[in-house]
PDB file of N, CA and C in Angstrom:
ATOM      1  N   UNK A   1     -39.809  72.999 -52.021  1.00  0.00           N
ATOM      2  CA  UNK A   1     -40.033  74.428 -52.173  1.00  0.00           C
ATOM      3  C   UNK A   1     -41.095  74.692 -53.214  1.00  0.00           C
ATOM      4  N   UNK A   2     -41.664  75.698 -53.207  1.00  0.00           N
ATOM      5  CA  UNK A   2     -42.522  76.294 -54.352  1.00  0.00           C
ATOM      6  C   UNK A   2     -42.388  77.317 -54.530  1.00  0.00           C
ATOM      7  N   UNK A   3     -42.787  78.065 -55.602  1.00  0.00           N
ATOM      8  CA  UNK A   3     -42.371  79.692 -56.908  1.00  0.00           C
ATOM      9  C   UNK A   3     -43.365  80.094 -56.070  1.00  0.00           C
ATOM     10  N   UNK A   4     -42.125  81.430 -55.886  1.00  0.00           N
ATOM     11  CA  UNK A   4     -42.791  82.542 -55.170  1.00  0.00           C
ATOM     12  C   UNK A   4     -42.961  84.057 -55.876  1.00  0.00           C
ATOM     13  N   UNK A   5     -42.138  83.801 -57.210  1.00  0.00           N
ATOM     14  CA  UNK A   5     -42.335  85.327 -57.681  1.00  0.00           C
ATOM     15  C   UNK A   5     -41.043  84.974 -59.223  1.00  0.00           C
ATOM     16  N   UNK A   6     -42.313  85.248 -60.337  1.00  0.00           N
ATOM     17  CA  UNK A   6     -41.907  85.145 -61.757  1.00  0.00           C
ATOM     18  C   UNK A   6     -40.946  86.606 -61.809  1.00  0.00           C
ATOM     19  N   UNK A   7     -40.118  86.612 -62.275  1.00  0.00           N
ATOM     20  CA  UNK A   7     -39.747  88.082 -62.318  1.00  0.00           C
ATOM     21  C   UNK A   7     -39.049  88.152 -64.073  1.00  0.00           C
ATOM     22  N   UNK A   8     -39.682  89.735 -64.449  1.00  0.00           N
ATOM     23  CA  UNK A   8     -38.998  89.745 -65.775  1.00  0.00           C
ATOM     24  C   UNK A   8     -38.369  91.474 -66.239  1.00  0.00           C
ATOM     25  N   UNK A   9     -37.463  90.983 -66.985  1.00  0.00           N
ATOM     26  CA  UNK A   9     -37.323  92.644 -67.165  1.00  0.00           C
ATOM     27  C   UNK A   9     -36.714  92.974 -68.881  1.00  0.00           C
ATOM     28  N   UNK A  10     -36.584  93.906 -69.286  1.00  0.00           N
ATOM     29  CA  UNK A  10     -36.008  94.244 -70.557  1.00  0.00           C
ATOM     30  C   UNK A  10     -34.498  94.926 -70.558  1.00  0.00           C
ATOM     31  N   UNK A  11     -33.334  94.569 -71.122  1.00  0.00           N
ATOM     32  CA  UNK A  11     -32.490  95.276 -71.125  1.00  0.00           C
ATOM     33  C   UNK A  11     -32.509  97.269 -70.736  1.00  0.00           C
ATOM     34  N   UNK A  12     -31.597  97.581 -69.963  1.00  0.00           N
ATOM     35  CA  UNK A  12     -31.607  99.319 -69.650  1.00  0.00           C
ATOM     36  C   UNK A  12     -30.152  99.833 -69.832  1.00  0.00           C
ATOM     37  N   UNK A  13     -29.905 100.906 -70.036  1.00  0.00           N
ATOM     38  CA  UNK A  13     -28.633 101.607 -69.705  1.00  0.00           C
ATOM     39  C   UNK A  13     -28.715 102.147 -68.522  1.00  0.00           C
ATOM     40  N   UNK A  14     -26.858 101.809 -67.938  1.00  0.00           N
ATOM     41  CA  UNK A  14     -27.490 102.543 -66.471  1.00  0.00           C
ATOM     42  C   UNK A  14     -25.894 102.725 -66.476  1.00  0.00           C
ATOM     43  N   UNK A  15     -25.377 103.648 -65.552  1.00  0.00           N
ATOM     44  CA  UNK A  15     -24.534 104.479 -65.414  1.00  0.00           C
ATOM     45  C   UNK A  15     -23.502 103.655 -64.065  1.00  0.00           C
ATOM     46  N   UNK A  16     -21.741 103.108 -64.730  1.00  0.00           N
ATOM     47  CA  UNK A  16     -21.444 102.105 -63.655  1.00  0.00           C
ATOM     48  C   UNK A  16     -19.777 102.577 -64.213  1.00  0.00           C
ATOM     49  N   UNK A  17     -19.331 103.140 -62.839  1.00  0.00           N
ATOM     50  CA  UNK A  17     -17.763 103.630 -63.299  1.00  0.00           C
ATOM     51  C   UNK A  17     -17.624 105.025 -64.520  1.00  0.00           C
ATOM     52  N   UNK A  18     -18.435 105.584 -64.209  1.00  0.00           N
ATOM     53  CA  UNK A  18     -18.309 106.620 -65.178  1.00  0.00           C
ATOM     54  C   UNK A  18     -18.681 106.154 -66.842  1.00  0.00           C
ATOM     55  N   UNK A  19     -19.365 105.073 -67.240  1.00  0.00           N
ATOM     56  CA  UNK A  19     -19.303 104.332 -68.463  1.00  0.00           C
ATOM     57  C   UNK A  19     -20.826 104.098 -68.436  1.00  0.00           C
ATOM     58  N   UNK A  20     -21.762 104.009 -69.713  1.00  0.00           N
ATOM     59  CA  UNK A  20     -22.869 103.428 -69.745  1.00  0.00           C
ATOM     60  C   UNK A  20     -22.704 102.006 -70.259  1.00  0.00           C
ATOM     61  N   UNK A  21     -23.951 101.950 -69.360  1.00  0.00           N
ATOM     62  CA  UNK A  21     -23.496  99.973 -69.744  1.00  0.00           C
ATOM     63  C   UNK A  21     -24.793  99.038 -69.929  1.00  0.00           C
ATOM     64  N   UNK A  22     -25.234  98.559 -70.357  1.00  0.00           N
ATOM     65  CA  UNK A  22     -26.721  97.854 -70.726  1.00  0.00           C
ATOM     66  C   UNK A  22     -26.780  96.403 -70.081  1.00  0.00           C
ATOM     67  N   UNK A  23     -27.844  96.533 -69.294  1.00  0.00           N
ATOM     68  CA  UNK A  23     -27.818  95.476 -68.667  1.00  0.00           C
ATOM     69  C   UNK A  23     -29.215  94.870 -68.465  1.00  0.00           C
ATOM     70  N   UNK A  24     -29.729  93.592 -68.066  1.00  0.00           N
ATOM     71  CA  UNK A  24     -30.851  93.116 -68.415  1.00  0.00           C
ATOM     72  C   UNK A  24     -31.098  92.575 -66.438  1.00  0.00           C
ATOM     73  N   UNK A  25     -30.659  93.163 -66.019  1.00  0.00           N
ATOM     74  CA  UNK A  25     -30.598  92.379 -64.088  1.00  0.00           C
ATOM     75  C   UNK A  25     -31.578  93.174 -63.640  1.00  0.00           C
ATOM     76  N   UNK A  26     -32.310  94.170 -64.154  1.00  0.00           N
ATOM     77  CA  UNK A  26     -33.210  94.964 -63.065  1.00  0.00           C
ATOM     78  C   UNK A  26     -34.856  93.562 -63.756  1.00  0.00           C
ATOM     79  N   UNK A  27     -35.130  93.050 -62.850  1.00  0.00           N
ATOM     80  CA  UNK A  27     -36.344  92.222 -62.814  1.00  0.00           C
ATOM     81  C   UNK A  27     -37.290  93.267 -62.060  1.00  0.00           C
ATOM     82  N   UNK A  28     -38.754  92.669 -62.419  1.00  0.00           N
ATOM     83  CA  UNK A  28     -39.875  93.065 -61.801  1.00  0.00           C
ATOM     84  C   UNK A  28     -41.344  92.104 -61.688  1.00  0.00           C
ATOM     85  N   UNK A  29     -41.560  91.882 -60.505  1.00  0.00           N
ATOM     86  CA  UNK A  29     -42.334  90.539 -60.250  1.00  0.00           C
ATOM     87  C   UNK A  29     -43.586  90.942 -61.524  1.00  0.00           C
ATOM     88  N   UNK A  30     -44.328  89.630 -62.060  1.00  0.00           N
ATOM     89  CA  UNK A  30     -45.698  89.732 -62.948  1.00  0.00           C
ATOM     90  C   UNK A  30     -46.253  88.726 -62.157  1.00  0.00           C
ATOM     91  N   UNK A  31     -47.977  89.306 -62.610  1.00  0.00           N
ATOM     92  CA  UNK A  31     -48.909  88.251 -62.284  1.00  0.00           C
ATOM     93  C   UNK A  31     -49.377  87.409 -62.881  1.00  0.00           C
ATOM     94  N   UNK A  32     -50.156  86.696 -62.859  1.00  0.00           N
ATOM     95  CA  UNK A  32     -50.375  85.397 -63.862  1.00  0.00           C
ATOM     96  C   UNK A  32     -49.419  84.334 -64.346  1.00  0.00           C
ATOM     97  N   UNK A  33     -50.033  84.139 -65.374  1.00  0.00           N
ATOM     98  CA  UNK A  33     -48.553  83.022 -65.882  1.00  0.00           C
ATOM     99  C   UNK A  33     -47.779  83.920 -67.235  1.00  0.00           C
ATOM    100  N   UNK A  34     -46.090  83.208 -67.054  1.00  0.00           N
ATOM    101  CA  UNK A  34     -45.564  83.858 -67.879  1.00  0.00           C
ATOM    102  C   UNK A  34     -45.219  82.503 -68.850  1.00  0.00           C
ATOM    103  N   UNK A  35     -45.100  82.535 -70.118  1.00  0.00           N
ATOM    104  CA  UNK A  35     -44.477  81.430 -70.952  1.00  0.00           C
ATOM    105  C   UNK A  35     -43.255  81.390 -70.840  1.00  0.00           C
ATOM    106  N   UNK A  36     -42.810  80.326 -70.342  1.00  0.00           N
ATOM    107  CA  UNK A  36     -41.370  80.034 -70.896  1.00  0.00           C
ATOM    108  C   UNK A  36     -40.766  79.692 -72.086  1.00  0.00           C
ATOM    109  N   UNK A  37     -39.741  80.132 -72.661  1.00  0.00           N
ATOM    110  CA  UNK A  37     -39.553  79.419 -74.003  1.00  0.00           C
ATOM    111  C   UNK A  37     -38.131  78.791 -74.154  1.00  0.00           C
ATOM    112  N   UNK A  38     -37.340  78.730 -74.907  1.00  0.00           N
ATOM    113  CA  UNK A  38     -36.246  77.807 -75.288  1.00  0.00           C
ATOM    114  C   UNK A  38     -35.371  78.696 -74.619  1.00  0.00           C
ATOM    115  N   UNK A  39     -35.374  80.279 -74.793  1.00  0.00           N
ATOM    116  CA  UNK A  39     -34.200  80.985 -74.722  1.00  0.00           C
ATOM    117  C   UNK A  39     -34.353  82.287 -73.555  1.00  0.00           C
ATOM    118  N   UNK A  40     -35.700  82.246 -73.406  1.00  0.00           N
ATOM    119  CA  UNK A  40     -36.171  83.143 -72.185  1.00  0.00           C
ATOM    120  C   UNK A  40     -37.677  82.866 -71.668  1.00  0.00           C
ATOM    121  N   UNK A  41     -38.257  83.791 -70.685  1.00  0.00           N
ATOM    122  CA  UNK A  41     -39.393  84.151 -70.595  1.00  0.00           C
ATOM    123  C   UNK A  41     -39.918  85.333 -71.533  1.00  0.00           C
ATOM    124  N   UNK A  42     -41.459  84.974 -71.642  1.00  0.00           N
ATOM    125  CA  UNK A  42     -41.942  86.117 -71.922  1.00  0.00           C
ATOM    126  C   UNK A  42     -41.697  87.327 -71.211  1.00  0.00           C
ATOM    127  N   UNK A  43     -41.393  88.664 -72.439  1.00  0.00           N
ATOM    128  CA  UNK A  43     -41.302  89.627 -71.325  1.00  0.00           C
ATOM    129  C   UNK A  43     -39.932  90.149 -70.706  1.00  0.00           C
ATOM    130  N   UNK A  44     -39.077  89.116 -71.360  1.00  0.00           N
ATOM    131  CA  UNK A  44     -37.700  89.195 -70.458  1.00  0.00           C
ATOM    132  C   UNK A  44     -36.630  88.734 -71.439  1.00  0.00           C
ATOM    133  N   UNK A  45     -35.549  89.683 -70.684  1.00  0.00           N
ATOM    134  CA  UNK A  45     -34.046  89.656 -72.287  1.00  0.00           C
ATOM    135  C   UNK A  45     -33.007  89.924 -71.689  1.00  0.00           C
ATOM    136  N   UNK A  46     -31.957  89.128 -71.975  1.00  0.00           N
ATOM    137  CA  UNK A  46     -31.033  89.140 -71.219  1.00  0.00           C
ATOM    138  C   UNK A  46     -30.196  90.427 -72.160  1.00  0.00           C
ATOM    139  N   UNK A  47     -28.673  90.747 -71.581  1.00  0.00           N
ATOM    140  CA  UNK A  47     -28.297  92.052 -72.352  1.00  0.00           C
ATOM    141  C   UNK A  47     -27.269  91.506 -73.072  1.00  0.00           C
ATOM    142  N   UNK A  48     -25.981  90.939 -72.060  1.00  0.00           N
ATOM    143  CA  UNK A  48     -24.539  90.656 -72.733  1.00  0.00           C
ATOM    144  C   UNK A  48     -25.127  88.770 -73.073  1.00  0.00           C
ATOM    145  N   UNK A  49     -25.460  88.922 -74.145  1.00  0.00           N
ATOM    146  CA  UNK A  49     -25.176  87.374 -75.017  1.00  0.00           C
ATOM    147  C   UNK A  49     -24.148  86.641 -74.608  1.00  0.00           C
ATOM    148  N   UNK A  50     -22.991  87.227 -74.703  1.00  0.00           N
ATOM    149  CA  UNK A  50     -22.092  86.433 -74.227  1.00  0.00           C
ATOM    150  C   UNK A  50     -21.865  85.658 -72.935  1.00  0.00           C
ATOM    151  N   UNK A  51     -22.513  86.042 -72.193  1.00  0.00           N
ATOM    152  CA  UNK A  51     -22.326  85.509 -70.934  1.00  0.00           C
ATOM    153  C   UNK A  51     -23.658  85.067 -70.152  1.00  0.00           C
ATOM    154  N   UNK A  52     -24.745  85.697 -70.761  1.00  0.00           N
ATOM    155  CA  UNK A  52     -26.087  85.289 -70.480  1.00  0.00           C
ATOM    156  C   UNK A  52     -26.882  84.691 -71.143  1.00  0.00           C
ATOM    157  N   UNK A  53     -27.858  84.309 -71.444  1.00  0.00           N
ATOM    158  CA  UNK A  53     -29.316  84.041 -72.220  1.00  0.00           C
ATOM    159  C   UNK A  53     -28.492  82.755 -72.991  1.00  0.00           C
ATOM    160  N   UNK A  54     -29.163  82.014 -74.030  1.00  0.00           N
ATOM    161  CA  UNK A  54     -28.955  80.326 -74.711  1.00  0.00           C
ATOM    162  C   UNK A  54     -29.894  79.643 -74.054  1.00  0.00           C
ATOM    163  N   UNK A  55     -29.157  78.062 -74.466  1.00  0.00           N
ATOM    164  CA  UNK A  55     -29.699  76.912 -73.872  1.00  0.00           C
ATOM    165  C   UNK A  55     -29.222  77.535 -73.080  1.00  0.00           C
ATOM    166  N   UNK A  56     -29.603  76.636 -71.770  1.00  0.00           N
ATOM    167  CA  UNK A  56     -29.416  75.861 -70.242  1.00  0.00           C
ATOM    168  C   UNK A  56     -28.818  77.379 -69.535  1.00  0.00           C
ATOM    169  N   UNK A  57     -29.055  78.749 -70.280  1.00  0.00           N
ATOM    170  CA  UNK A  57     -29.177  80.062 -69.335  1.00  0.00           C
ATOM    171  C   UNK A  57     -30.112  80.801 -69.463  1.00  0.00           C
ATOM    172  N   UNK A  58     -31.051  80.210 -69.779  1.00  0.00           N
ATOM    173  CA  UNK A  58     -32.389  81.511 -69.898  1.00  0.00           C
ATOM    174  C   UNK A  58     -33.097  81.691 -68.973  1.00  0.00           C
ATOM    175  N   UNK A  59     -33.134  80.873 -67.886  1.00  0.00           N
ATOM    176  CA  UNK A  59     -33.797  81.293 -66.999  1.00  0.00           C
ATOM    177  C   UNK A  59     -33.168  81.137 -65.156  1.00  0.00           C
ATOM    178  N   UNK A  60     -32.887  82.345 -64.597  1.00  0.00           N
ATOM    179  CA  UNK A  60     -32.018  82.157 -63.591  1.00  0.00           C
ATOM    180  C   UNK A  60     -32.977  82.121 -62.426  1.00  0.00           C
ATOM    181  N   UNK A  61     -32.433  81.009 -61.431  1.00  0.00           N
ATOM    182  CA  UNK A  61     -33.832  81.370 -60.146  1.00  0.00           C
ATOM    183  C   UNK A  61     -32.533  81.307 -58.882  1.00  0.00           C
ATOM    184  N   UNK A  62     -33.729  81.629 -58.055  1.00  0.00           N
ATOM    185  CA  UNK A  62     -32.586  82.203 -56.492  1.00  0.00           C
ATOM    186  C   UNK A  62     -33.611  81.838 -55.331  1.00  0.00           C
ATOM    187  N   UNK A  63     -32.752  81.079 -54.379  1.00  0.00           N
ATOM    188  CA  UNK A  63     -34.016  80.789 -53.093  1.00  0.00           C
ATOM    189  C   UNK A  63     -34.215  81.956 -52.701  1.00  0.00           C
ATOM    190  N   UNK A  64     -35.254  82.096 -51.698  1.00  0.00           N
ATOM    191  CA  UNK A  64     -35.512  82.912 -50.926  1.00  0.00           C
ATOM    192  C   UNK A  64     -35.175  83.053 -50.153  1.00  0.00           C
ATOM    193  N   UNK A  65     -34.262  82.125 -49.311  1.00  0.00           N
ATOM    194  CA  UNK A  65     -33.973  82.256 -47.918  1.00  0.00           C
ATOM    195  C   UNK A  65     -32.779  82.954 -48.402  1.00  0.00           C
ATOM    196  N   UNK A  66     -31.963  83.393 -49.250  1.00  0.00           N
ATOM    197  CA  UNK A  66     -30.904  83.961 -49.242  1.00  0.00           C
ATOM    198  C   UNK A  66     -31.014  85.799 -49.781  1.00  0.00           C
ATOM    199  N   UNK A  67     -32.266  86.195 -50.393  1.00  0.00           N
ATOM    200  CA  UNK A  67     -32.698  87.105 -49.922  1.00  0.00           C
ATOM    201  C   UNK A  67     -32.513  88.251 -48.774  1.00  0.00           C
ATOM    202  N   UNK A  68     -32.122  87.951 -47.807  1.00  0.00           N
ATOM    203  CA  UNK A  68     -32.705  88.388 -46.566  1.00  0.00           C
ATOM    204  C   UNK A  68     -30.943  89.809 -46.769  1.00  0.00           C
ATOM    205  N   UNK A  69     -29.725  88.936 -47.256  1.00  0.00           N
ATOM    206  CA  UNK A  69     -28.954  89.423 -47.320  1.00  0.00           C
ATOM    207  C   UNK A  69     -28.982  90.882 -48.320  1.00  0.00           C
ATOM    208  N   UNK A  70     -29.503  90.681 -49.252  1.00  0.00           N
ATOM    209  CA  UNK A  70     -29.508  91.475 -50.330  1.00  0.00           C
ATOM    210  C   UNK A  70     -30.582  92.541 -50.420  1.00  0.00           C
ATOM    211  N   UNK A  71     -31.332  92.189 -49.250  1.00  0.00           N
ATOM    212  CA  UNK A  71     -32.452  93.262 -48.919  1.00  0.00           C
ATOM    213  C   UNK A  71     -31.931  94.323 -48.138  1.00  0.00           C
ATOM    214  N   UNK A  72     -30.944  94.020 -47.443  1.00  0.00           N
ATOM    215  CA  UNK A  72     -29.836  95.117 -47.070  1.00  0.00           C
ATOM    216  C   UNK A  72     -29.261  95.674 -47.146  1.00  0.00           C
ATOM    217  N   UNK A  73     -28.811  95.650 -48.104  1.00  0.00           N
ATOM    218  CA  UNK A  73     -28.166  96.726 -49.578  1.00  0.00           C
ATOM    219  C   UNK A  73     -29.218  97.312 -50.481  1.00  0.00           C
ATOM    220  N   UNK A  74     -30.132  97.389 -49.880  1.00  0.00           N
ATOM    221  CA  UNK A  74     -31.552  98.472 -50.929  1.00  0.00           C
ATOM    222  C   UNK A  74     -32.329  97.793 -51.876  1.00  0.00           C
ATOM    223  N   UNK A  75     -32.132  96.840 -52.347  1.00  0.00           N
ATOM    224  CA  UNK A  75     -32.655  96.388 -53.072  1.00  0.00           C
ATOM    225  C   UNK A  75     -32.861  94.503 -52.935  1.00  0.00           C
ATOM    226  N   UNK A  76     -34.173  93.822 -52.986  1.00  0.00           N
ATOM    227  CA  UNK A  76     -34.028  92.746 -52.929  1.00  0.00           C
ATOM    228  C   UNK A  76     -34.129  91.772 -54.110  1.00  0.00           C
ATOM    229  N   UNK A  77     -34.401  92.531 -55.248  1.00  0.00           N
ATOM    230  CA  UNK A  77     -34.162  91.348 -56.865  1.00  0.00           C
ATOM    231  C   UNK A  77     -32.840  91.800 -57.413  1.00  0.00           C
ATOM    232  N   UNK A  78     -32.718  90.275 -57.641  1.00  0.00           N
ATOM    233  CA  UNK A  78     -31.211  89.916 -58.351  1.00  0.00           C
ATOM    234  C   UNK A  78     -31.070  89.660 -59.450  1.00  0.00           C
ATOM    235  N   UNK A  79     -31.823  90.144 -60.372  1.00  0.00           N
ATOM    236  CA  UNK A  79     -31.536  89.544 -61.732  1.00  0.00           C
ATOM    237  C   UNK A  79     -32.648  88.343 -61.585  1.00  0.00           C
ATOM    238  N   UNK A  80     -32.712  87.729 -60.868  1.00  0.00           N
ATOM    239  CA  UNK A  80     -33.304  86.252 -61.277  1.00  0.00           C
ATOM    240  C   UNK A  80     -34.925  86.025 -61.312  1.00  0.00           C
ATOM    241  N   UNK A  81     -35.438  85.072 -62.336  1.00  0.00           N
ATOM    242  CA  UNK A  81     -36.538  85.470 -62.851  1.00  0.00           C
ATOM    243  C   UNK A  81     -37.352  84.598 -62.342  1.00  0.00           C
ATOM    244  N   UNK A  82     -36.841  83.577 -61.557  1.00  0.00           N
ATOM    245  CA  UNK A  82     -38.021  82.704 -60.558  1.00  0.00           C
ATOM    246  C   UNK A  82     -37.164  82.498 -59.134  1.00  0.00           C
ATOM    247  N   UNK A  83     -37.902  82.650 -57.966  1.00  0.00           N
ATOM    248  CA  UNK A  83     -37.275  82.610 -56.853  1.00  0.00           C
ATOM    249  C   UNK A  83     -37.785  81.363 -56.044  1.00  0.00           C
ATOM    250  N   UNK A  84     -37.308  81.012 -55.337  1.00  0.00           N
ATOM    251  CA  UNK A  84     -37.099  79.305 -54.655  1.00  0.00           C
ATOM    252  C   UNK A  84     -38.470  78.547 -55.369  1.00  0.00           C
ATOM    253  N   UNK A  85     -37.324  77.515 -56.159  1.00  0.00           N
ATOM    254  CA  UNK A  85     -37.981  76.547 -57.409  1.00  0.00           C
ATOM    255  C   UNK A  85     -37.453  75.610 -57.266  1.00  0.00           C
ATOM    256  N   UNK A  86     -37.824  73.916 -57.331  1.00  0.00           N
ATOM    257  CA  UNK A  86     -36.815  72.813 -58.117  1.00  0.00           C
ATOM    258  C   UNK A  86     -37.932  72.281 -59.094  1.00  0.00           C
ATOM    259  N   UNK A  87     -39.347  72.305 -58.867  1.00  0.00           N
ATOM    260  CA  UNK A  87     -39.834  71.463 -60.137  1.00  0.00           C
ATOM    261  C   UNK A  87     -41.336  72.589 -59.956  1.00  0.00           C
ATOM    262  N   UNK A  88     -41.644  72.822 -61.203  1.00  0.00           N
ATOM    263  CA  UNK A  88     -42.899  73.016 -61.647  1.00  0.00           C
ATOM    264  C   UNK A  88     -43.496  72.076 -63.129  1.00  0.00           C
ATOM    265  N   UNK A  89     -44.480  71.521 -62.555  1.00  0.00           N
ATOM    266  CA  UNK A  89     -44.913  70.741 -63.278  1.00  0.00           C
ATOM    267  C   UNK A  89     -45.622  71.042 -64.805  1.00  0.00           C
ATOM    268  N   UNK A  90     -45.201  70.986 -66.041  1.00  0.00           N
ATOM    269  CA  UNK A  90     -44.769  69.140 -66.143  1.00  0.00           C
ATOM    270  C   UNK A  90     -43.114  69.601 -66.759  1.00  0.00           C
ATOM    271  N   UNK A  91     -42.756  70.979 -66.436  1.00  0.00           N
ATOM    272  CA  UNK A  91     -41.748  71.381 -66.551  1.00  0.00           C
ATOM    273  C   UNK A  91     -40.211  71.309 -65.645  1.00  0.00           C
ATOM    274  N   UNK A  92     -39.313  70.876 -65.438  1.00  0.00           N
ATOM    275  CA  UNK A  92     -38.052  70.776 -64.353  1.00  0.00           C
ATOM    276  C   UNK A  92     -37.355  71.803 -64.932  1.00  0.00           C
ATOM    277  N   UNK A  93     -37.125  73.240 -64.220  1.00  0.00           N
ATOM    278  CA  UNK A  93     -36.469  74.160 -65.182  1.00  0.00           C
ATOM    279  C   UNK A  93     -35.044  74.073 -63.987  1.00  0.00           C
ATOM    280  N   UNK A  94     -34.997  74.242 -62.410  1.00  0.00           N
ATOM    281  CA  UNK A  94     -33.707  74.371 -61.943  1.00  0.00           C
ATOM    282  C   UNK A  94     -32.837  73.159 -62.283  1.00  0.00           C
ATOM    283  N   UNK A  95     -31.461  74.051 -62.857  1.00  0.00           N
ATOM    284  CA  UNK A  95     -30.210  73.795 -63.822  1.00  0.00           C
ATOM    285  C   UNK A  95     -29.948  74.867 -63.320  1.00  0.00           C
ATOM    286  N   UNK A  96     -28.411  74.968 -62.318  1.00  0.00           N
ATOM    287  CA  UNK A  96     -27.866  75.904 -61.886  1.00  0.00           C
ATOM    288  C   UNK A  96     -26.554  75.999 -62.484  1.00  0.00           C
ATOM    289  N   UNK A  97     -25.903  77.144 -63.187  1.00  0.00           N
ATOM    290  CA  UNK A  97     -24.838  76.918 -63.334  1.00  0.00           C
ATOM    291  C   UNK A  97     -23.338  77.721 -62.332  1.00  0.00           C
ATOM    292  N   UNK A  98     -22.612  77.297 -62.383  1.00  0.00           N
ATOM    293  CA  UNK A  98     -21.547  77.901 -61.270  1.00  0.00           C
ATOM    294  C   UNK A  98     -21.367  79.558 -61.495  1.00  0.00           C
ATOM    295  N   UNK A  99     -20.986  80.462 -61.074  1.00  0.00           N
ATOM    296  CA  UNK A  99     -20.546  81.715 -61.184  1.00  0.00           C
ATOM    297  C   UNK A  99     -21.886  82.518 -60.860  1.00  0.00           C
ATOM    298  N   UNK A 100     -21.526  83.357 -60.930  1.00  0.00           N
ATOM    299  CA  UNK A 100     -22.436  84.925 -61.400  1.00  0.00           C
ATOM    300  C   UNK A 100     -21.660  86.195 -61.799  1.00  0.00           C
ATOM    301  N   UNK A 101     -22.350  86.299 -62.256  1.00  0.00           N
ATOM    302  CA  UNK A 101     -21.715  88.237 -63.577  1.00  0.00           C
ATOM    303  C   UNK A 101     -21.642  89.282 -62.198  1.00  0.00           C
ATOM    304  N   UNK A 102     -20.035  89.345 -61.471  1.00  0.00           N
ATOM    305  CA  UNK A 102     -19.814  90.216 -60.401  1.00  0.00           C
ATOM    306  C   UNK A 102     -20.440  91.834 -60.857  1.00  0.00           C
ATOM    307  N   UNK A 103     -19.878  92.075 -61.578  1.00  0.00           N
ATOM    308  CA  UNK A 103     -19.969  93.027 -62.094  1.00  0.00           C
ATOM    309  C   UNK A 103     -21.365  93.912 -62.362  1.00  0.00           C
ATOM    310  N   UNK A 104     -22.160  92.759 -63.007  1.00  0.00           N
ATOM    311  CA  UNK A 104     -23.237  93.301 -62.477  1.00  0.00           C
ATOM    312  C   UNK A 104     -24.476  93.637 -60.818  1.00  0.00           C
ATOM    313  N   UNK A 105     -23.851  92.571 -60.535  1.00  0.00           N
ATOM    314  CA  UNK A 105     -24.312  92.814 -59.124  1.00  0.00           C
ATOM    315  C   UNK A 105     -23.693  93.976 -57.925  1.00  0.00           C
ATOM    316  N   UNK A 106     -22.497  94.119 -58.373  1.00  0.00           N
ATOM    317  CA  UNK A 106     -21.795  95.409 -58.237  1.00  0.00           C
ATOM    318  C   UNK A 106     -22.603  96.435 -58.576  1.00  0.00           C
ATOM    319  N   UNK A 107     -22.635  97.002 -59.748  1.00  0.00           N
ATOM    320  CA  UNK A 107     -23.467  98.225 -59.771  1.00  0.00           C
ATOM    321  C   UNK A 107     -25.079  98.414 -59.181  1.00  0.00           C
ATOM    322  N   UNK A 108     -25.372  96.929 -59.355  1.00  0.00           N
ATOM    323  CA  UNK A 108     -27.067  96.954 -58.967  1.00  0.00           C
ATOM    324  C   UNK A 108     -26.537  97.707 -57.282  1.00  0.00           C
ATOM    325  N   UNK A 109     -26.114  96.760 -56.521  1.00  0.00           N
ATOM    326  CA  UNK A 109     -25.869  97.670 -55.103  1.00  0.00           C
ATOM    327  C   UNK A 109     -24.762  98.552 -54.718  1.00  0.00           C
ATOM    328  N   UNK A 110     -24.029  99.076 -55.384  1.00  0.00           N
ATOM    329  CA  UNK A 110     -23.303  99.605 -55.666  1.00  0.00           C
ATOM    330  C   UNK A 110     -21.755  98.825 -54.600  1.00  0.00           C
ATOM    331  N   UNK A 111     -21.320  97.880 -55.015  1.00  0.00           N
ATOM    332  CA  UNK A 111     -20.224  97.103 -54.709  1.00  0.00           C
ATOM    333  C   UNK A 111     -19.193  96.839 -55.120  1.00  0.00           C
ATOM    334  N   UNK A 112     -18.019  96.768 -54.808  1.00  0.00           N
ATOM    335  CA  UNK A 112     -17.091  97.341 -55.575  1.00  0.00           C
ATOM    336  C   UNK A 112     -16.698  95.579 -56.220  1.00  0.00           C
ATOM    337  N   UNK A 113     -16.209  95.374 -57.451  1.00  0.00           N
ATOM    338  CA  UNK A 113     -16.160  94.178 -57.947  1.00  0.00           C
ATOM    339  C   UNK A 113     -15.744  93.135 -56.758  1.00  0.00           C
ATOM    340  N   UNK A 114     -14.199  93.707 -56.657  1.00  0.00           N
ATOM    341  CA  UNK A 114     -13.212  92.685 -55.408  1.00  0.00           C
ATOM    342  C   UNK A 114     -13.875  91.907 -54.511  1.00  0.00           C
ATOM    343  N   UNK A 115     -15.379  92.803 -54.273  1.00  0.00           N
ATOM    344  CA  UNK A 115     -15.692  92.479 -53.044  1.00  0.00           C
ATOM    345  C   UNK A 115     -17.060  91.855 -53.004  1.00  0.00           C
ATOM    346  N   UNK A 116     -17.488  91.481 -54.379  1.00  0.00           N
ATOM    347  CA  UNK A 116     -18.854  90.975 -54.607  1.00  0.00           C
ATOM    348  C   UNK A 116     -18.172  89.067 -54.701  1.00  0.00           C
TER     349      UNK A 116
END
């Protein structure tokens, strides 16, 4: 596979269950090159510490072929800041870890937790 789209974004408040809530999942593709660093990309910040951003979570990527689903619910970025990747040279950044933050992907398409 090869990188098809750097994506970065800055923490926002956005409105989920009647509660404001800050979240760092709305990405937006850039051009050129972005630096990577220890704990993120340039350009890009994760929100809840606790469960995002460190070592071995700063940078989340997502194939493309699975896309196709999530473009159907209105929106096709997921939070993730490089899309179908295993090696860019002289760097190996995919390290996947198990789970994802329901919750946020819930409000991005508006889904009810149970069911994400």
């Amino acid at each position: 596979m090869k990188l098809i789209s750097v994506c970065v974004g800055l923490p926002r408040e956005v409105t989920w269950k009647r509660k404001q809530v800050t979240t760092g999942i709305f990405k937006q593709p850039v051009a050129g090159r972005v630096m990577m660093r220890s704990l993120n990309l340039d350009g890009d910040k994760q929100a809840d510490l606790t469960v995002h951003g460190g070592a071995e979570k700063a940078v989340y990527a997502y194939p493309i072929e699975h896309y196709a689903y999530w473009k159907q619910k209105g929106s096709w970025l997921y939070g993730a800041n490089c899309i179908s990747i295993y090696k860019i040279s002289p760097v190996q950044v995919l390290k996947l870890m198990p789970g994802v933050v329901r919750s946020h992907i819930g409000f991005t398409y508006r889904i009810p937790r149970r069911a994400v």
